[in-house]
C-alpha atoms as a PDB file:
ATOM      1  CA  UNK A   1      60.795 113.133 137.522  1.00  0.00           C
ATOM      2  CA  UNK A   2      58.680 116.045 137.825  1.00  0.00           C
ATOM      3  CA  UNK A   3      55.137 117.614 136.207  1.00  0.00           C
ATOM      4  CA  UNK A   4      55.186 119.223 133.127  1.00  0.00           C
ATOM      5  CA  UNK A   5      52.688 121.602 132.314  1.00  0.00           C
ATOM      6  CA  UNK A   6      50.135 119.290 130.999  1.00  0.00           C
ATOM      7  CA  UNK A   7      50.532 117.111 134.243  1.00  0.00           C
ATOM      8  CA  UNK A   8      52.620 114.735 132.294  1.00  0.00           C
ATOM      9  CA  UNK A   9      56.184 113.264 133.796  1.00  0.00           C
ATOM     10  CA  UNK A  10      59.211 114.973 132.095  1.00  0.00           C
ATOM     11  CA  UNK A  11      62.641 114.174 133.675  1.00  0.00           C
ATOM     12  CA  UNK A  12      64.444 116.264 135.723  1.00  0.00           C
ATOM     13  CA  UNK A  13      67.372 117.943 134.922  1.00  0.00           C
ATOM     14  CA  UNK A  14      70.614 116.726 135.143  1.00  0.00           C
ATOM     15  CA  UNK A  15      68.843 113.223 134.236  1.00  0.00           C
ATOM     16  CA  UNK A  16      69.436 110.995 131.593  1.00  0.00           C
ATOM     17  CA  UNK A  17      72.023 111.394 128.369  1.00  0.00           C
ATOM     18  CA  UNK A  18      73.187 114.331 127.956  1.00  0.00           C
ATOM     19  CA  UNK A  19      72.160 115.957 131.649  1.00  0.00           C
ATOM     20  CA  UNK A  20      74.558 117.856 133.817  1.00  0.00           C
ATOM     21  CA  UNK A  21      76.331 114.755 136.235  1.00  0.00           C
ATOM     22  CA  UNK A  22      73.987 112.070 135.672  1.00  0.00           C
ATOM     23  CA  UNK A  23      74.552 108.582 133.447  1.00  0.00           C
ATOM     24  CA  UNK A  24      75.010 108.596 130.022  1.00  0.00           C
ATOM     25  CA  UNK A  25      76.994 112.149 129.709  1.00  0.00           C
ATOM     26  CA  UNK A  26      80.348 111.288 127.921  1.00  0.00           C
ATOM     27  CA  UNK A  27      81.697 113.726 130.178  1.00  0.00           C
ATOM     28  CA  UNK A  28      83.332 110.925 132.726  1.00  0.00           C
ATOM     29  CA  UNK A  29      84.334 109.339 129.324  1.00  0.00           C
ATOM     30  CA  UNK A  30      85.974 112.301 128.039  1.00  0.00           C
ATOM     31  CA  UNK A  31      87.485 113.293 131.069  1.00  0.00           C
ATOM     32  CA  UNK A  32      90.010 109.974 131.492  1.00  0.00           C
ATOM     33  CA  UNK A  33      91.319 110.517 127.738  1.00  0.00           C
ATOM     34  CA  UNK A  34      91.898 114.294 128.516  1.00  0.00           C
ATOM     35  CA  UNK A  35      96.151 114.963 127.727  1.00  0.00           C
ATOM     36  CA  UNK A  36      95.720 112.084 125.729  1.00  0.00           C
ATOM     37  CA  UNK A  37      96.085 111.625 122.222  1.00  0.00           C
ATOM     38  CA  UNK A  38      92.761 110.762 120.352  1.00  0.00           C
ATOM     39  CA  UNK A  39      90.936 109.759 117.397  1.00  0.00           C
ATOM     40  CA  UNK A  40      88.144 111.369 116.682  1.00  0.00           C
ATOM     41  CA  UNK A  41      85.610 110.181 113.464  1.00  0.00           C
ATOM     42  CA  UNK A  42      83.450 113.368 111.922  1.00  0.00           C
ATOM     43  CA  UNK A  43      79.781 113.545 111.014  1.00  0.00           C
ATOM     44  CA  UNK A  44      81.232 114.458 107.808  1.00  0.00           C
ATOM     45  CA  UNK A  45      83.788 111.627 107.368  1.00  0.00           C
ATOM     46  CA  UNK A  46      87.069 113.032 108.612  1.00  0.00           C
ATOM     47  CA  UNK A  47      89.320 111.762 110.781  1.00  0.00           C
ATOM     48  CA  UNK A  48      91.362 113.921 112.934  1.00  0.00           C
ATOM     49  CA  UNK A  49      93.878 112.950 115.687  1.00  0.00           C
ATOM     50  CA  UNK A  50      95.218 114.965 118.314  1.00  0.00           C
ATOM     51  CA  UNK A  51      95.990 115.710 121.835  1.00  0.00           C
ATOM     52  CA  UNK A  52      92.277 116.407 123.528  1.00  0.00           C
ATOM     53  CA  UNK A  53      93.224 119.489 125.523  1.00  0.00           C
ATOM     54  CA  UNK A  54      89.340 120.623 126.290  1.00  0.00           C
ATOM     55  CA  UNK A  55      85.471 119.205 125.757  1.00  0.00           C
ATOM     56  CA  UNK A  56      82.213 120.909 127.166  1.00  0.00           C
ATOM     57  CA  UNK A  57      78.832 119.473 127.855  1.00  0.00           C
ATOM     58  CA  UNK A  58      77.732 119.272 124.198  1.00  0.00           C
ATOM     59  CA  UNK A  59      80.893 117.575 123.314  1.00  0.00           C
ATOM     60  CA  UNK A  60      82.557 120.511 121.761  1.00  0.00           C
ATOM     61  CA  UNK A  61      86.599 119.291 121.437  1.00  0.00           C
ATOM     62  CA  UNK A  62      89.853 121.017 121.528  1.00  0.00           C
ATOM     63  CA  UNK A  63      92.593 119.463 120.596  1.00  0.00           C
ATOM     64  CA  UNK A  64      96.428 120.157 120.026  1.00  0.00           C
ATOM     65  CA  UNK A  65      98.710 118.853 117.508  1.00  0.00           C
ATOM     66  CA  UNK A  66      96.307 118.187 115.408  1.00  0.00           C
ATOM     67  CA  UNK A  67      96.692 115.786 112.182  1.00  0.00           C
ATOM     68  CA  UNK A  68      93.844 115.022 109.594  1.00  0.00           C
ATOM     69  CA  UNK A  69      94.168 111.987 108.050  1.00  0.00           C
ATOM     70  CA  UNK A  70      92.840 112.289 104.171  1.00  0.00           C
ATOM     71  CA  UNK A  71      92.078 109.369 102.467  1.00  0.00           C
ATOM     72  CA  UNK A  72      91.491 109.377  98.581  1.00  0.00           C
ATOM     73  CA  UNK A  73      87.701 108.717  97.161  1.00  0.00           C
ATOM     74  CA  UNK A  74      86.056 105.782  96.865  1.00  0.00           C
ATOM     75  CA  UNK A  75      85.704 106.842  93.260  1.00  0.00           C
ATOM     76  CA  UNK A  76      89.788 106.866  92.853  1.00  0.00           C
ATOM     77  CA  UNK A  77      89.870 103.445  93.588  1.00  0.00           C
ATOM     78  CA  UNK A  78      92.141 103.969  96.662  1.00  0.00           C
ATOM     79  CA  UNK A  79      95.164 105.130  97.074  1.00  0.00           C
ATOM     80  CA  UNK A  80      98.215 106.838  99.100  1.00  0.00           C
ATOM     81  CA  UNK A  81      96.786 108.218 102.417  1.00  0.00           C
ATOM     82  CA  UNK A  82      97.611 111.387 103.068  1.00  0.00           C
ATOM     83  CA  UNK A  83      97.757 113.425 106.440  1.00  0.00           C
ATOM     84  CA  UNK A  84      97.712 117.592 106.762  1.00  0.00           C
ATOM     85  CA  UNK A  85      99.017 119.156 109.883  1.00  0.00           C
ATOM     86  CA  UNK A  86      96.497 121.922 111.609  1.00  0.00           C
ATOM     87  CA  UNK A  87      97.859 122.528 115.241  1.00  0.00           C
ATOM     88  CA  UNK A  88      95.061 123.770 117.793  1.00  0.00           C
ATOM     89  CA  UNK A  89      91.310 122.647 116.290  1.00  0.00           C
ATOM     90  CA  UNK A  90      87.999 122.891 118.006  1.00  0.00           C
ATOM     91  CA  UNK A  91      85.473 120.154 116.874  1.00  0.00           C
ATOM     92  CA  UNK A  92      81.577 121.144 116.918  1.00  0.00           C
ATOM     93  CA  UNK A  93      79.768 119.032 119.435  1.00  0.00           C
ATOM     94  CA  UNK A  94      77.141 118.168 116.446  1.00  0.00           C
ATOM     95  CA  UNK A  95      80.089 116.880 114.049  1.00  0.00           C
ATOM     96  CA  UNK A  96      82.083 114.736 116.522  1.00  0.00           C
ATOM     97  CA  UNK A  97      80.784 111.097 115.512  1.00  0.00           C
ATOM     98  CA  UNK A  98      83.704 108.764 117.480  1.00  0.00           C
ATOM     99  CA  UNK A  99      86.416 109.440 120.317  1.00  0.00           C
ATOM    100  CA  UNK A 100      88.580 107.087 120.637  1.00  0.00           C
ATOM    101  CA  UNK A 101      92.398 106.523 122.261  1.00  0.00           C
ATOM    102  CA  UNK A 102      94.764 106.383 119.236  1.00  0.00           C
ATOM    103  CA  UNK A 103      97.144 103.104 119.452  1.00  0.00           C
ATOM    104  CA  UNK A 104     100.712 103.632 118.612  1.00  0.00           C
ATOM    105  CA  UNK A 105     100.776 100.834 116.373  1.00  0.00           C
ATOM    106  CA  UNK A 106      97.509 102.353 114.278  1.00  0.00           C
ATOM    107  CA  UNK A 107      99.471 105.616 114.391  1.00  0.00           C
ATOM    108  CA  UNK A 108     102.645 104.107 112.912  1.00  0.00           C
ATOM    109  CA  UNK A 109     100.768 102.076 110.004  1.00  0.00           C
ATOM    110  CA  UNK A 110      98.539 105.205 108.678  1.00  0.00           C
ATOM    111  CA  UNK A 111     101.125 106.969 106.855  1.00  0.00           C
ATOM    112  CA  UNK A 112     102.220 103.027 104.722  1.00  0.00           C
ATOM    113  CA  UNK A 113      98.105 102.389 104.399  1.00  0.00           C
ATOM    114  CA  UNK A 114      95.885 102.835 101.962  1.00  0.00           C
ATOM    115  CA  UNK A 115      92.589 103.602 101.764  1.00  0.00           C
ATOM    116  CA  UNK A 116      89.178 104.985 100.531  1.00  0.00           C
ATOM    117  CA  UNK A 117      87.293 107.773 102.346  1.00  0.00           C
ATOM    118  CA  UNK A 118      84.070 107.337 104.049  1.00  0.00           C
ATOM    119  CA  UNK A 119      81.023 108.624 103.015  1.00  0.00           C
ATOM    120  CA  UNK A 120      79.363 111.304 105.465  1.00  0.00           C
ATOM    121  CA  UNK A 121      77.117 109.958 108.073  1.00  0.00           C
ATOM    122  CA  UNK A 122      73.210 111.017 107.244  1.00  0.00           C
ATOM    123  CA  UNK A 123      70.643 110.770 109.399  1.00  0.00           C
END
């Protein structure tokens, strides 16, 4: 901790979530599923999987091979799940909701399952 101007205690940098090597950076996190393919959930309500091939401090993404997975709206009742093929995507720090590992068996059963999208997440 150090003084801030008003002679209050502000942390120091590289403190905290989101500081440069301290706890509760998702860099460590990000790091082990690196050349791994991934799941990643949007602000926005996509889903996109890919190969994670890069990530920065604000959780910017790059990934390879990329898939989104579409599914029909709620207001369609459900329906076929689609996916569209993009390649190389980066992902806006701000917009990247959920990583996750993407399980062969989840991978195999997306194309067969139906769905309904999900709504954006507000806040």
């Amino acid at each position: 901790m150090r003084r801030g101007r008003g002679g209050g205690r502000v942390p120091s940098r590289g403190s905290g979530v989101g500081g440069g090597s301290g706890g509760g950076t998702a860099a460590p996190l990000l790091a082990a599923m690196a050349s791994q393919r991934v799941v990643v959930l949007t602000a926005d309500g996509r889903c996109v999987k890919g190969i994670l091939r890069g990530f920065d401090q604000v959780q910017n993404l790059v990934l390879e091979h990329t898939v989104e997975v579409v599914y029909p709206p709620a207001s369609a009742g459900g329906g076929t799940v689609k996916e569209m093929t993009h390649g190389l995507m980066v992902l806006r720090g701000d917009n990247v909701a959920v990583v996750g590992l993407a399980g062969e068996t989840e991978e195999k059963s997306d194309a067969a399952r139906g769905g309904v999208a999900m709504p954006p997440i507000t806040h």
